[in-house]
Protein backbone atom coordinates (compact mmCIF):
# COMPACT_ATOMS: atom_id res chain seq x y z
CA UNK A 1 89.96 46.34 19.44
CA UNK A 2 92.29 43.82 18.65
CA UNK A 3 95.64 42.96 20.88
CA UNK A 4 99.00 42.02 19.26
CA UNK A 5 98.09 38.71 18.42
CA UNK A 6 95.01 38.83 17.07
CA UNK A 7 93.09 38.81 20.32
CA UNK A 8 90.28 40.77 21.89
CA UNK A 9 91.38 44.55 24.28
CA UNK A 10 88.03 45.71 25.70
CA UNK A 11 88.60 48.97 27.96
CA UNK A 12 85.69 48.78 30.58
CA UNK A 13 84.71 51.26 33.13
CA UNK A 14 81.31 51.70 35.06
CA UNK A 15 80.19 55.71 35.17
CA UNK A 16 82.49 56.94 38.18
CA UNK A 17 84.36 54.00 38.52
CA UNK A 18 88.24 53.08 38.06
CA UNK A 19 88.91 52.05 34.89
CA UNK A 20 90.01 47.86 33.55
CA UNK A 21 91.46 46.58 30.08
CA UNK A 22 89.88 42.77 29.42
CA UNK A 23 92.21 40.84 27.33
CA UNK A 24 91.53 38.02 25.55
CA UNK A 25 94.28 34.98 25.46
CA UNK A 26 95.76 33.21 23.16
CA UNK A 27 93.44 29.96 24.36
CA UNK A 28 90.19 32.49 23.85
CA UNK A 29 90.56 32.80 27.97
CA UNK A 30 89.68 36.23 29.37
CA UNK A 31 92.01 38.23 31.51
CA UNK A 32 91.89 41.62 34.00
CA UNK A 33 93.72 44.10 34.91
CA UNK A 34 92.95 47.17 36.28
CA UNK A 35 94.69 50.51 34.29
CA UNK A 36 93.81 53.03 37.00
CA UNK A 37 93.32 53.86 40.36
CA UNK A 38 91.40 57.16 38.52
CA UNK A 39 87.62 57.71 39.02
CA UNK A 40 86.34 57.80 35.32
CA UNK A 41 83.43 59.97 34.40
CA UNK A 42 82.61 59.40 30.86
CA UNK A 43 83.77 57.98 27.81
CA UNK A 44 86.66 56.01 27.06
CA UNK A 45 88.09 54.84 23.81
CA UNK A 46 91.21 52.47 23.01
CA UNK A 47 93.48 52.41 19.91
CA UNK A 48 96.27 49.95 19.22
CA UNK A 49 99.59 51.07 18.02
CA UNK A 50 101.93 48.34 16.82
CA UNK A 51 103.34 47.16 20.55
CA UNK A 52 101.25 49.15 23.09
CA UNK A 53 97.77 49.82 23.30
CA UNK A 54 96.95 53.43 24.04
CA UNK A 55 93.05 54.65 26.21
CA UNK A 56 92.14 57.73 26.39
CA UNK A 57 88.85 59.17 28.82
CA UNK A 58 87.57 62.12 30.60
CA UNK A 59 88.16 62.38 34.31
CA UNK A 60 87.10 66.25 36.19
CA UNK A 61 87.31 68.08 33.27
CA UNK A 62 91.06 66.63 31.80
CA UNK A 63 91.16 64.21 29.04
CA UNK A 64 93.64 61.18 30.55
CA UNK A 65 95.58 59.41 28.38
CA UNK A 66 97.34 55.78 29.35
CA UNK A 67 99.84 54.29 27.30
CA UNK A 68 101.18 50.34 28.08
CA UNK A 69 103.65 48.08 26.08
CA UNK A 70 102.95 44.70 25.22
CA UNK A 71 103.87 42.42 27.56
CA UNK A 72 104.25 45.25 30.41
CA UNK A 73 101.52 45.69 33.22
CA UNK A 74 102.77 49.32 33.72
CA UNK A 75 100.71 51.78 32.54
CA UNK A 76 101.99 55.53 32.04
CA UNK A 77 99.28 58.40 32.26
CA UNK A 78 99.55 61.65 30.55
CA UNK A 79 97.26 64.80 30.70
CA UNK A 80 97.08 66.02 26.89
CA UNK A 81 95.26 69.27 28.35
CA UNK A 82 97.03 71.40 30.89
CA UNK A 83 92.59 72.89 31.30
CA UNK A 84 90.14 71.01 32.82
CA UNK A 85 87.79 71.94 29.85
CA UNK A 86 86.74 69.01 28.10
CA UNK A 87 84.24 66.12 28.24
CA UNK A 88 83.36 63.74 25.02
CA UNK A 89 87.03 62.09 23.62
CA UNK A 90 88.20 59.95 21.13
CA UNK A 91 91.57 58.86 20.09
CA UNK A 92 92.90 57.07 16.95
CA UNK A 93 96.43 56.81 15.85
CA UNK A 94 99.04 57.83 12.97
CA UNK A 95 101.84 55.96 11.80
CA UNK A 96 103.74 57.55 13.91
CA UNK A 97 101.74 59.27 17.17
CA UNK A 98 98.68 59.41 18.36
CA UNK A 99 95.38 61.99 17.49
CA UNK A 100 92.54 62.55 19.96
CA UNK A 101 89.54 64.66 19.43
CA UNK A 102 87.54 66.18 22.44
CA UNK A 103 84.42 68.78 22.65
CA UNK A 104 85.90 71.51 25.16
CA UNK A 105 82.44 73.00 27.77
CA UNK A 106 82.78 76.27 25.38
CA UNK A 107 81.13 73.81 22.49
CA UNK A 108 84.87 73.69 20.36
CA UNK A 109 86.05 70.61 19.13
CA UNK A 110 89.86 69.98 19.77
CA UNK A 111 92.62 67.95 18.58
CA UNK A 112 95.55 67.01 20.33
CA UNK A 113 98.92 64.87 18.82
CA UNK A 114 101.65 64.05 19.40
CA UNK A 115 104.39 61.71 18.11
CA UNK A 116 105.70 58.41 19.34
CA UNK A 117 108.44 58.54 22.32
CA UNK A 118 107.17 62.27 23.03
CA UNK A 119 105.21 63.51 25.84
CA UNK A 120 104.27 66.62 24.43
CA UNK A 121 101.29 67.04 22.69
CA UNK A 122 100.22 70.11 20.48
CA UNK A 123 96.57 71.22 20.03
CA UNK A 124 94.73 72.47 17.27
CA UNK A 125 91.03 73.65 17.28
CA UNK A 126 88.92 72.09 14.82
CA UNK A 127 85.57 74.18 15.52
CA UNK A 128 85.14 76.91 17.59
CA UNK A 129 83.04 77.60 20.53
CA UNK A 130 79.02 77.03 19.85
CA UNK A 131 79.85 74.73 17.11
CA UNK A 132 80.34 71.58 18.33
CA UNK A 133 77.77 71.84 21.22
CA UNK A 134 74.69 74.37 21.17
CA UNK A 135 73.72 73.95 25.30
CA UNK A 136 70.85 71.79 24.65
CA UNK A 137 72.86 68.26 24.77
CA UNK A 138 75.78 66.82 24.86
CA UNK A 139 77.88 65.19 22.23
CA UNK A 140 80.93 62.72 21.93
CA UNK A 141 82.80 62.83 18.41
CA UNK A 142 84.49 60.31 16.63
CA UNK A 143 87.99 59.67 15.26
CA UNK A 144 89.66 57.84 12.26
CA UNK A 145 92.57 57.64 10.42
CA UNK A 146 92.75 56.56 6.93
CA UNK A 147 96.09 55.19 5.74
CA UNK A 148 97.93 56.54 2.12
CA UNK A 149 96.79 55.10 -0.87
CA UNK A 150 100.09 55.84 -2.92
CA UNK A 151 103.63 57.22 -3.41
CA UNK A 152 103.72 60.48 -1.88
CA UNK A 153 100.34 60.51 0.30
CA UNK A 154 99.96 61.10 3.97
CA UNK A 155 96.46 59.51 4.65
CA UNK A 156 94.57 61.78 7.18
CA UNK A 157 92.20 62.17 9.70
CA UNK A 158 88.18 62.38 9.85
CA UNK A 159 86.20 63.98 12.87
CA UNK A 160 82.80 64.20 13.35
CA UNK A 161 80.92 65.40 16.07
CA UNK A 162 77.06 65.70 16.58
CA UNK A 163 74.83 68.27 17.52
CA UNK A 164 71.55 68.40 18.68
CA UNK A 165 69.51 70.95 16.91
């Protein structure tokens, strides 16, 4: 992912490990820091809004989301899911909030927003439970936004999960 000047955000994490955000420098130099005290579990995906950058994982169950603004080393965690249901997330963003997908264990896909400055998100199910997961394997979907392409267009959002027949 790239940072706000051009530069390189890799979030890193080791199965069951806390989780770090390596940040590339303006002189191509490579920098630390650690986002969470917070045992991760599985995935974790980053998306870049235009002065924060925005991760989102799985820890116990929850899908964790951490939000940081440029130039700030504080990072604020939110819990999209009030369940501990889910596994396999993936977050992208809108021009104005933020999406993330996640299978829940009952095999549904769901999507969680909200908009900038809020910490409420709303859910939405996108498949229902079986679909997205048919006990034989697990899967991890996939996010993206694509923008407007003219006068009076909203863009909108792609999801796709797979499933192992």
């Amino acid at each position: 992912m790239l940072g706000p000047l051009g530069n390189a955000e890799i979030a890193v994490f080791a199965e069951w490990s806390p989780l770090d955000l390596w940040r590339q420098g303006i002189f191509g130099e490579w920098n630390v820091e650690r986002v969470g005290s917070t045992v991760v579990e599985l995935d974790t995906w980053t998306a870049r809004s235009a002065t924060s950058t925005e991760i989102a994982t799985n820890v116990a169950g929850y899908i964790y989301v951490y939000f940081n603004t440029d130039g700030s080393s504080t990072w604020t965690l939110e819990l999209p899911s009030a369940a501990r249901a889910y596994y396999g997330t993936a977050i992208t963003r809108t021009s104005g909030g933020t999406e993330i997908v996640s299978n829940a264990f009952d095999g549904s896909l769901d999507l969680f927003t909200n908009s900038d400055g809020s910490s409420t998100w709303s859910t939405t199910q996108v498949a229902g439970p079986g679909t997205a997961y048919n006990g034989t394997g697990f899967t991890w979907p996939a996010i993206v936004r694509y923008p407007s392409h003219g006068v009076g267009q909203f863009g909108g959002t792609e999801i796709a999960a797979v499933v192992e027949p």
